[in-house]
Protein backbone atom coordinates (compact mmCIF):
# COMPACT_ATOMS: atom_id res chain seq x y z
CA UNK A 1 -5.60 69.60 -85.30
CA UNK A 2 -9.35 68.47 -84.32
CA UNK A 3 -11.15 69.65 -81.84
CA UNK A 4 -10.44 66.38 -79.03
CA UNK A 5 -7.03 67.18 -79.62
CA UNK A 6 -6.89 70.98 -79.41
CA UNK A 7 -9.06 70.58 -75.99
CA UNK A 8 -6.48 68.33 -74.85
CA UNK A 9 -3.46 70.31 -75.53
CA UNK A 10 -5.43 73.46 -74.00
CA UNK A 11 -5.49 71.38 -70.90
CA UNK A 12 -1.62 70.37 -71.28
CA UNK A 13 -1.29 74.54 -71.54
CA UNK A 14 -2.99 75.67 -68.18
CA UNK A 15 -1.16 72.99 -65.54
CA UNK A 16 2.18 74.68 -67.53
CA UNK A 17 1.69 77.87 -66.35
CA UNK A 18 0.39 79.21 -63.04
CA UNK A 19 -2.24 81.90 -65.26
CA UNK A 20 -2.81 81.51 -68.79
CA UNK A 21 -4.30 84.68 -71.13
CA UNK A 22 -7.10 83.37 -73.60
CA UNK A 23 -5.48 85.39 -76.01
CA UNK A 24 -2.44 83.12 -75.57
CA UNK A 25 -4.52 79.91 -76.42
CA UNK A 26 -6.05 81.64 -79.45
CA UNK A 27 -2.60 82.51 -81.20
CA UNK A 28 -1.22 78.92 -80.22
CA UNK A 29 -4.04 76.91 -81.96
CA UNK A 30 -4.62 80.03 -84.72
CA UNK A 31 -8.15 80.77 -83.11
CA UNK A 32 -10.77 82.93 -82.05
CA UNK A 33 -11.22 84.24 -78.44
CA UNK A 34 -14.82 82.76 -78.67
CA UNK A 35 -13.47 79.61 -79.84
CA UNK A 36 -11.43 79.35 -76.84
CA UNK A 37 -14.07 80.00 -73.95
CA UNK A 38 -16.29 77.22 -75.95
CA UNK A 39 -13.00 74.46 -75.01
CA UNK A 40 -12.77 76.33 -71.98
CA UNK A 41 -16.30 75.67 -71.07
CA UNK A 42 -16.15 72.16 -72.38
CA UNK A 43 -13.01 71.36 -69.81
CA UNK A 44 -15.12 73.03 -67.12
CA UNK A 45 -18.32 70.60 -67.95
CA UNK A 46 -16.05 67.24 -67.95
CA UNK A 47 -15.14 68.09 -64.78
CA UNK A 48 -11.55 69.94 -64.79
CA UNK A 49 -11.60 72.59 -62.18
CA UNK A 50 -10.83 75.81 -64.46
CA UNK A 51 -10.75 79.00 -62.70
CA UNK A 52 -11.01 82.31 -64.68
CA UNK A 53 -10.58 85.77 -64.15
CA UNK A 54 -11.59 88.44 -66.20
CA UNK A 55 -8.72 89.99 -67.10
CA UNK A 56 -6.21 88.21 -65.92
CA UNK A 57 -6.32 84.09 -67.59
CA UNK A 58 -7.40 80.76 -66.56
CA UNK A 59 -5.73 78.69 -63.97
CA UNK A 60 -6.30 75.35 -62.56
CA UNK A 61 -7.23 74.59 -59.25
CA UNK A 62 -4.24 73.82 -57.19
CA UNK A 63 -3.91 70.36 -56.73
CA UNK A 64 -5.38 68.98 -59.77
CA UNK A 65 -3.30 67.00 -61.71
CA UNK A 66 -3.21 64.96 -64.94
CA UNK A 67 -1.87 61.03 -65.35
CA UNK A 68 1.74 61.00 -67.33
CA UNK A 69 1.33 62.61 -70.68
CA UNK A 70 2.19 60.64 -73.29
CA UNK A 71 4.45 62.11 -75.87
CA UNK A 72 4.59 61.97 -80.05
CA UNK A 73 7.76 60.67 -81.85
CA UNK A 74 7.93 63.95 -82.78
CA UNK A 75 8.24 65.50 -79.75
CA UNK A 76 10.25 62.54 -78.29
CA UNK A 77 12.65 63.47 -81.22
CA UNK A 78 12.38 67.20 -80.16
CA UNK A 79 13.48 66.58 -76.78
CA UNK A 80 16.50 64.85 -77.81
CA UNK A 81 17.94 67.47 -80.17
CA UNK A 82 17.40 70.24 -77.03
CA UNK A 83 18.90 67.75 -74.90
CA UNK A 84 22.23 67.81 -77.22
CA UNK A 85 21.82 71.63 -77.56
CA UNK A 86 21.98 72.16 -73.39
CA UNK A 87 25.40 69.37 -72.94
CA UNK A 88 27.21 72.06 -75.41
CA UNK A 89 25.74 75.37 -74.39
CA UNK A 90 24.70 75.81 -70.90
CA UNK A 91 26.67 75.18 -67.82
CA UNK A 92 27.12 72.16 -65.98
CA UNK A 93 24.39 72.50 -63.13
CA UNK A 94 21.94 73.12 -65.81
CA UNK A 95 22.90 70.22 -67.79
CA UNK A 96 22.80 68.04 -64.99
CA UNK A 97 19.29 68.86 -64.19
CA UNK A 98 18.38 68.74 -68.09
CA UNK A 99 19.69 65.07 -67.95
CA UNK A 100 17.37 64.46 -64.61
CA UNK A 101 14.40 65.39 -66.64
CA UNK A 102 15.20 63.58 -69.81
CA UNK A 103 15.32 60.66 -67.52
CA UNK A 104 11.98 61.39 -66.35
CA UNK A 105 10.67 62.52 -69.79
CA UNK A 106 11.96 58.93 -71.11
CA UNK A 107 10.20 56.90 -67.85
CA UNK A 108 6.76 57.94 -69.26
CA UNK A 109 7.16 57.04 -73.20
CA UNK A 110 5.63 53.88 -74.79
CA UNK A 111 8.46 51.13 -75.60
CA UNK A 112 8.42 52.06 -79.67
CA UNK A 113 9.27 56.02 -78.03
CA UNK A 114 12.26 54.75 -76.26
CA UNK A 115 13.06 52.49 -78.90
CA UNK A 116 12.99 55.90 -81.29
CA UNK A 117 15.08 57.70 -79.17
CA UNK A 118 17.62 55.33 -78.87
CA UNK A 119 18.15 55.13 -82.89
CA UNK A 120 18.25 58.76 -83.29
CA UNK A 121 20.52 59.38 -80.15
CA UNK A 122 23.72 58.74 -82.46
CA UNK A 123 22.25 60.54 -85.55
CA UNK A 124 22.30 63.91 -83.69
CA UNK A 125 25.35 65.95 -82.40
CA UNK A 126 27.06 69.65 -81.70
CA UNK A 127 30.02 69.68 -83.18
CA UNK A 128 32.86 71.17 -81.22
CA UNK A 129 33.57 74.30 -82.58
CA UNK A 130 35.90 77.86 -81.47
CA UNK A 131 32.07 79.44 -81.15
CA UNK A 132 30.42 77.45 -78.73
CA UNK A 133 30.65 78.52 -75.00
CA UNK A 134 33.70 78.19 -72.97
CA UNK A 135 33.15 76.46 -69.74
CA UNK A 136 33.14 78.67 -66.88
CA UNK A 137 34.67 77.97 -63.16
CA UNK A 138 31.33 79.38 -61.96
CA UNK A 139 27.97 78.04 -62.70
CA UNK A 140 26.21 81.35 -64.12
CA UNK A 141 22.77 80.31 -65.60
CA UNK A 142 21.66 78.72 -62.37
CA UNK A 143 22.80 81.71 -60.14
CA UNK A 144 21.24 84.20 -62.22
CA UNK A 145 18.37 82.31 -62.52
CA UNK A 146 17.83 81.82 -58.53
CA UNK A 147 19.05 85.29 -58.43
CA UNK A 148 15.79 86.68 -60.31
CA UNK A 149 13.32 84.11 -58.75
CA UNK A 150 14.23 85.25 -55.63
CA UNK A 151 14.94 88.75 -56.14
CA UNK A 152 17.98 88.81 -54.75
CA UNK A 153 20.95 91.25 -55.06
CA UNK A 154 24.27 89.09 -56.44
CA UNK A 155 27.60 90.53 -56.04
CA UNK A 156 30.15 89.81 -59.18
CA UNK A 157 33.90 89.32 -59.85
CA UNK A 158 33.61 91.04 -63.04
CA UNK A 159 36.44 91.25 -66.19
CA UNK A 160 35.52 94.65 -67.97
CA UNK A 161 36.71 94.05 -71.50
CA UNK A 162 37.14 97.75 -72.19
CA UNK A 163 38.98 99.11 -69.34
CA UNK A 164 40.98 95.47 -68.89
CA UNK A 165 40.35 95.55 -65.57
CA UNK A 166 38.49 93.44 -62.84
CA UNK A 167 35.65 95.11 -60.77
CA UNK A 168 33.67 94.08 -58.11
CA UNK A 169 29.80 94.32 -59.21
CA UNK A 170 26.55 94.39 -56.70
CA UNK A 171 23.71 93.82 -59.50
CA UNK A 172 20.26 93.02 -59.55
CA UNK A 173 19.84 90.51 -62.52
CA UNK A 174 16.66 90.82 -65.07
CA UNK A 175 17.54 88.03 -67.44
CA UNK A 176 19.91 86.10 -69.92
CA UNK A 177 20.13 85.72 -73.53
CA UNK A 178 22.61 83.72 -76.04
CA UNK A 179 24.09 85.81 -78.63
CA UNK A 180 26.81 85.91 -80.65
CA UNK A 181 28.37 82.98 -78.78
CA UNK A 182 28.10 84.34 -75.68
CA UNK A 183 25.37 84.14 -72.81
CA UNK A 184 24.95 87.43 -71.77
CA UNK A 185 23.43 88.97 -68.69
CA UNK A 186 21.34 91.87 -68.50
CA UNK A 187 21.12 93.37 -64.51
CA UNK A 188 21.11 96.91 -62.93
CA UNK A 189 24.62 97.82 -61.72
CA UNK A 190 24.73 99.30 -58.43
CA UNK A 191 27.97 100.84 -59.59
CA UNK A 192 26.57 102.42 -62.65
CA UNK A 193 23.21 103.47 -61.27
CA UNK A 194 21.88 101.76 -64.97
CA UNK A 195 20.97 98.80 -66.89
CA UNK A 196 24.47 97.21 -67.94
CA UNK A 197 25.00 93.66 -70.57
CA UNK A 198 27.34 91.41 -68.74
CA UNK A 199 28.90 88.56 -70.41
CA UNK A 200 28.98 85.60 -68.29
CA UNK A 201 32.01 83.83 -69.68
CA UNK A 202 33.36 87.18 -67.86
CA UNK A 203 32.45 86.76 -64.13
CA UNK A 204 34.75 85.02 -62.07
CA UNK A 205 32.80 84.73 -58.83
CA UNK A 206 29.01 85.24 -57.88
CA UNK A 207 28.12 85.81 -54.32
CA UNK A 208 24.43 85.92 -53.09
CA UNK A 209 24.00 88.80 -50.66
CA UNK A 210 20.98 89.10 -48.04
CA UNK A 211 19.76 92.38 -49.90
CA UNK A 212 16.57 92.37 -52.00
CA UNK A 213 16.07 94.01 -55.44
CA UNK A 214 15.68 98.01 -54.64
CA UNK A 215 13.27 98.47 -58.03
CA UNK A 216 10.77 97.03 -60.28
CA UNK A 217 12.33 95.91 -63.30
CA UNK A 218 11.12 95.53 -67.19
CA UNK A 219 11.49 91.94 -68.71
CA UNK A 220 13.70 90.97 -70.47
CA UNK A 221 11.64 91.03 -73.71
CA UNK A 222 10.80 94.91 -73.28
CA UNK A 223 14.34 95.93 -72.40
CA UNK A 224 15.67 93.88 -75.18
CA UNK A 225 13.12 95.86 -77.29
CA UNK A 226 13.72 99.23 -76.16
CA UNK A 227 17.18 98.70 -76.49
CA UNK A 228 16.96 97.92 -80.19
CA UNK A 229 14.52 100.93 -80.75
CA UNK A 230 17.26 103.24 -79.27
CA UNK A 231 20.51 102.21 -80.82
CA UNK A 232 20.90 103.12 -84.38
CA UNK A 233 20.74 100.76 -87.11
CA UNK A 234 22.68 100.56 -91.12
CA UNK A 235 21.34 98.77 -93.60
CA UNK A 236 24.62 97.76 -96.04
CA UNK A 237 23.46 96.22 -99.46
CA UNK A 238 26.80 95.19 -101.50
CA UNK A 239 27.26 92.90 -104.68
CA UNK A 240 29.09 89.78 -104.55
CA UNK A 241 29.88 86.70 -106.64
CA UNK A 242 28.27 83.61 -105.89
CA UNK A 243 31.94 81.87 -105.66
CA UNK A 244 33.18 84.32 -102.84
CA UNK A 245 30.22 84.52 -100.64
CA UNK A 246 31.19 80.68 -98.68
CA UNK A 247 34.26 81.87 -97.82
CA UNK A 248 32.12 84.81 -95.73
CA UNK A 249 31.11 81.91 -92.83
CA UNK A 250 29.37 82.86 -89.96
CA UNK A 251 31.40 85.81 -89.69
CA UNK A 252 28.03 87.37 -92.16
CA UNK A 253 25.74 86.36 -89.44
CA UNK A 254 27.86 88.30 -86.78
CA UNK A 255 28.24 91.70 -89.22
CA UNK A 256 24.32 91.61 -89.43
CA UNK A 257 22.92 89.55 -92.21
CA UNK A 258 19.82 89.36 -93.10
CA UNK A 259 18.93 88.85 -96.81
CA UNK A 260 20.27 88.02 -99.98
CA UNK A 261 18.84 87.83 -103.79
CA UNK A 262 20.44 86.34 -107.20
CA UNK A 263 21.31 89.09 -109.96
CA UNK A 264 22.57 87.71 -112.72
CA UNK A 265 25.28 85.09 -111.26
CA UNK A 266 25.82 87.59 -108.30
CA UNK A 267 24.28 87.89 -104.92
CA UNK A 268 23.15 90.77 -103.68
CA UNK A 269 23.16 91.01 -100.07
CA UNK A 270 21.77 93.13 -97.16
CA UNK A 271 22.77 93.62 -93.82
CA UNK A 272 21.99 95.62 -90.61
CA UNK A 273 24.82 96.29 -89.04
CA UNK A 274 25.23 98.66 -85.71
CA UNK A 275 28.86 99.62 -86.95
CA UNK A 276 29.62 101.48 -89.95
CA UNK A 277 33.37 101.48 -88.79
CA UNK A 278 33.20 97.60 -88.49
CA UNK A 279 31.37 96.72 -90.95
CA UNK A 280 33.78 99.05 -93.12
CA UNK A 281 37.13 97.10 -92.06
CA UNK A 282 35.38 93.79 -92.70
CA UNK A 283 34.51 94.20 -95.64
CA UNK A 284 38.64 95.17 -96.43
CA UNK A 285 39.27 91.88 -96.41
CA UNK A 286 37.19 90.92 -99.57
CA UNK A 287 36.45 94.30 -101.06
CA UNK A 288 38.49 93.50 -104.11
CA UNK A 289 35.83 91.20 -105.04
CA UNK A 290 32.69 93.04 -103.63
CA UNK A 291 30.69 95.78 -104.64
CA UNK A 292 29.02 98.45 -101.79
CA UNK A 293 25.77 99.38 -103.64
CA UNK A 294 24.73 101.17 -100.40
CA UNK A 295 25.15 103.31 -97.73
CA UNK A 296 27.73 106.76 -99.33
CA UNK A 297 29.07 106.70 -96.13
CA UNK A 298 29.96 103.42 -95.68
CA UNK A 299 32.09 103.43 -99.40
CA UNK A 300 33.66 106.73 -98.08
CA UNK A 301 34.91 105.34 -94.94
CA UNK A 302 36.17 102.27 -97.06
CA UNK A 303 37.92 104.48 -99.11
CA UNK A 304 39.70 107.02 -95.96
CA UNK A 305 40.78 103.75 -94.70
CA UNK A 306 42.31 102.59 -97.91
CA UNK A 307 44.01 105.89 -98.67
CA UNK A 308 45.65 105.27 -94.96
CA UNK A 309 46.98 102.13 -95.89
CA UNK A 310 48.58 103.50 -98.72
CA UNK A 311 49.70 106.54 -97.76
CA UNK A 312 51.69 105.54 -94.48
């Protein structure tokens, strides 16, 4: 990217956010700290009113705004495939206002743009499948989401998987994630005094109440972290043939896969799996055909449930 271009995008950057860290721009464009107060100070000479605080970031002076930016193929094209991504995995208020923007995002483009997008629209899809998101009575996404922007305390009709029961939630929401099929929502449960994963294909009714969050809460990003630091991790290396592994499908990506490497017509493969147990009782169903190279305990809970089988 040349300079005109980088100084340009820079721009683009600060009217995204409200304040933007220099060290942000640097790892964006791959550059120094000092390259980025040079652009800033070039933005500030044409006449863009940048204001910085040490410390904090750059902002631009409210109500400065740029003309339509115009947008790449590229990221015409990029649009499009997040566009097809949001019909088949959000809910519907949130695909209703994706639509609304891609309207808007499609009013600014040059004519040979539109005409792009209009090729490719039938050369991209999300095919129907059992692990996509079922469609929920209640809109989810855009609850939570107004829940947290306002810092507001939302009371659920909640499904507990474990207990099979329904229970009646008050919860302050601190974000959502999509994972394993699922969107999930972390919030602290009044009920549990704690930090609790919802899935949202699981609540039945949201109600805002008129109380406001009672603490500060981490982002998602840090709880997510902490959460992984905390809960204890296998790594599983086993053997198997190159013939066997398609019939594995995405059920490897749910059991923690993360690696593989060709020995001698086999595959050797590694996963991190937070299960021993289920991890163990997956691997049943091929383990004629498989080899555990590693962890002992994993093979000897393989083998306890074997002996089971057998013996009853």
């Amino acid at each position: 990217m040349n300079r005109i271009d980088r100084i340009t995008a820079t721009l683009i950057q600060l009217q995204s956010r409200r304040v933007v860290k220099a060290q942000d721009i640097a790892e964006r464009f791959n550059i120094s700290l000092r390259t980025v107060y040079r652009d800033v100070r070039t933005l500030e000479e044409a006449g863009i009113p940048v204001v910085g605080e040490a410390g904090v970031g750059y902002s631009i002076m409210d109500g400065y705004r740029l003309p339509p930016v115009q947008f790449t193929k590229e990221e015409a094209a990029a649009f499009l495939t997040a566009e097809k991504l949001v019909e088949k995995l959000t809910d519907a208020p949130t695909r209703e206002s994706y639509a609304s923007a891609m309207f808007k995002i499609r009013s600014v483009l040059r004519t040979t743009e539109k005409e792009y997008l209009e090729n490719m629209d039938g050369h991209i899809e999300v095919v129907e499948n059992q692990y996509l998101p079922k469609e929920n009575s209640v809109s989810p996404i855009r609850d939570i989401l107004q829940s947290i922007s306002e810092k507001k305390v939302i009371c659920i009709d909640y499904f507990a998987n474990h207990t099979q029961q329904k229970t009646k939630r008050n919860i302050e929401p601190v974000g959502i994630f999509y994972s394993g099929s699922y969107w999930h929502l972390i919030a602290f449960c009044h009920m549990r005094n704690d930090y609790r994963d919802f899935r949202t294909d699981r609540i039945s009714k949201i109600v805002f109440t008129t109380e406001s969050y009672k603490k500060e809460h981490p982002s998602l990003k840090t709880y997510l972290k902490q959460i992984s630091k905390e809960k204890e991790l296998h790594t599983v290396v086993m053997k198997v043939p190159k013939n066997i592994v398609k019939y594995f499908g995405d059920q490897k990506f749910y059991n923690g896969f993360i690696s593989e490497k060709e020995i001698k017509g086999h595959l050797e493969m590694t996963f991190l799996t937070g299960s021993i147990e289920g991890f163990a009782r997956w691997y049943m169903m091929f383990g004629d055909r498989a080899e555990i190279l590693s962890p002992d305990n994993l093979k000897k809970r393989v083998k306890e449930i074997a002996k089971f089988i057998f013996s009853s």
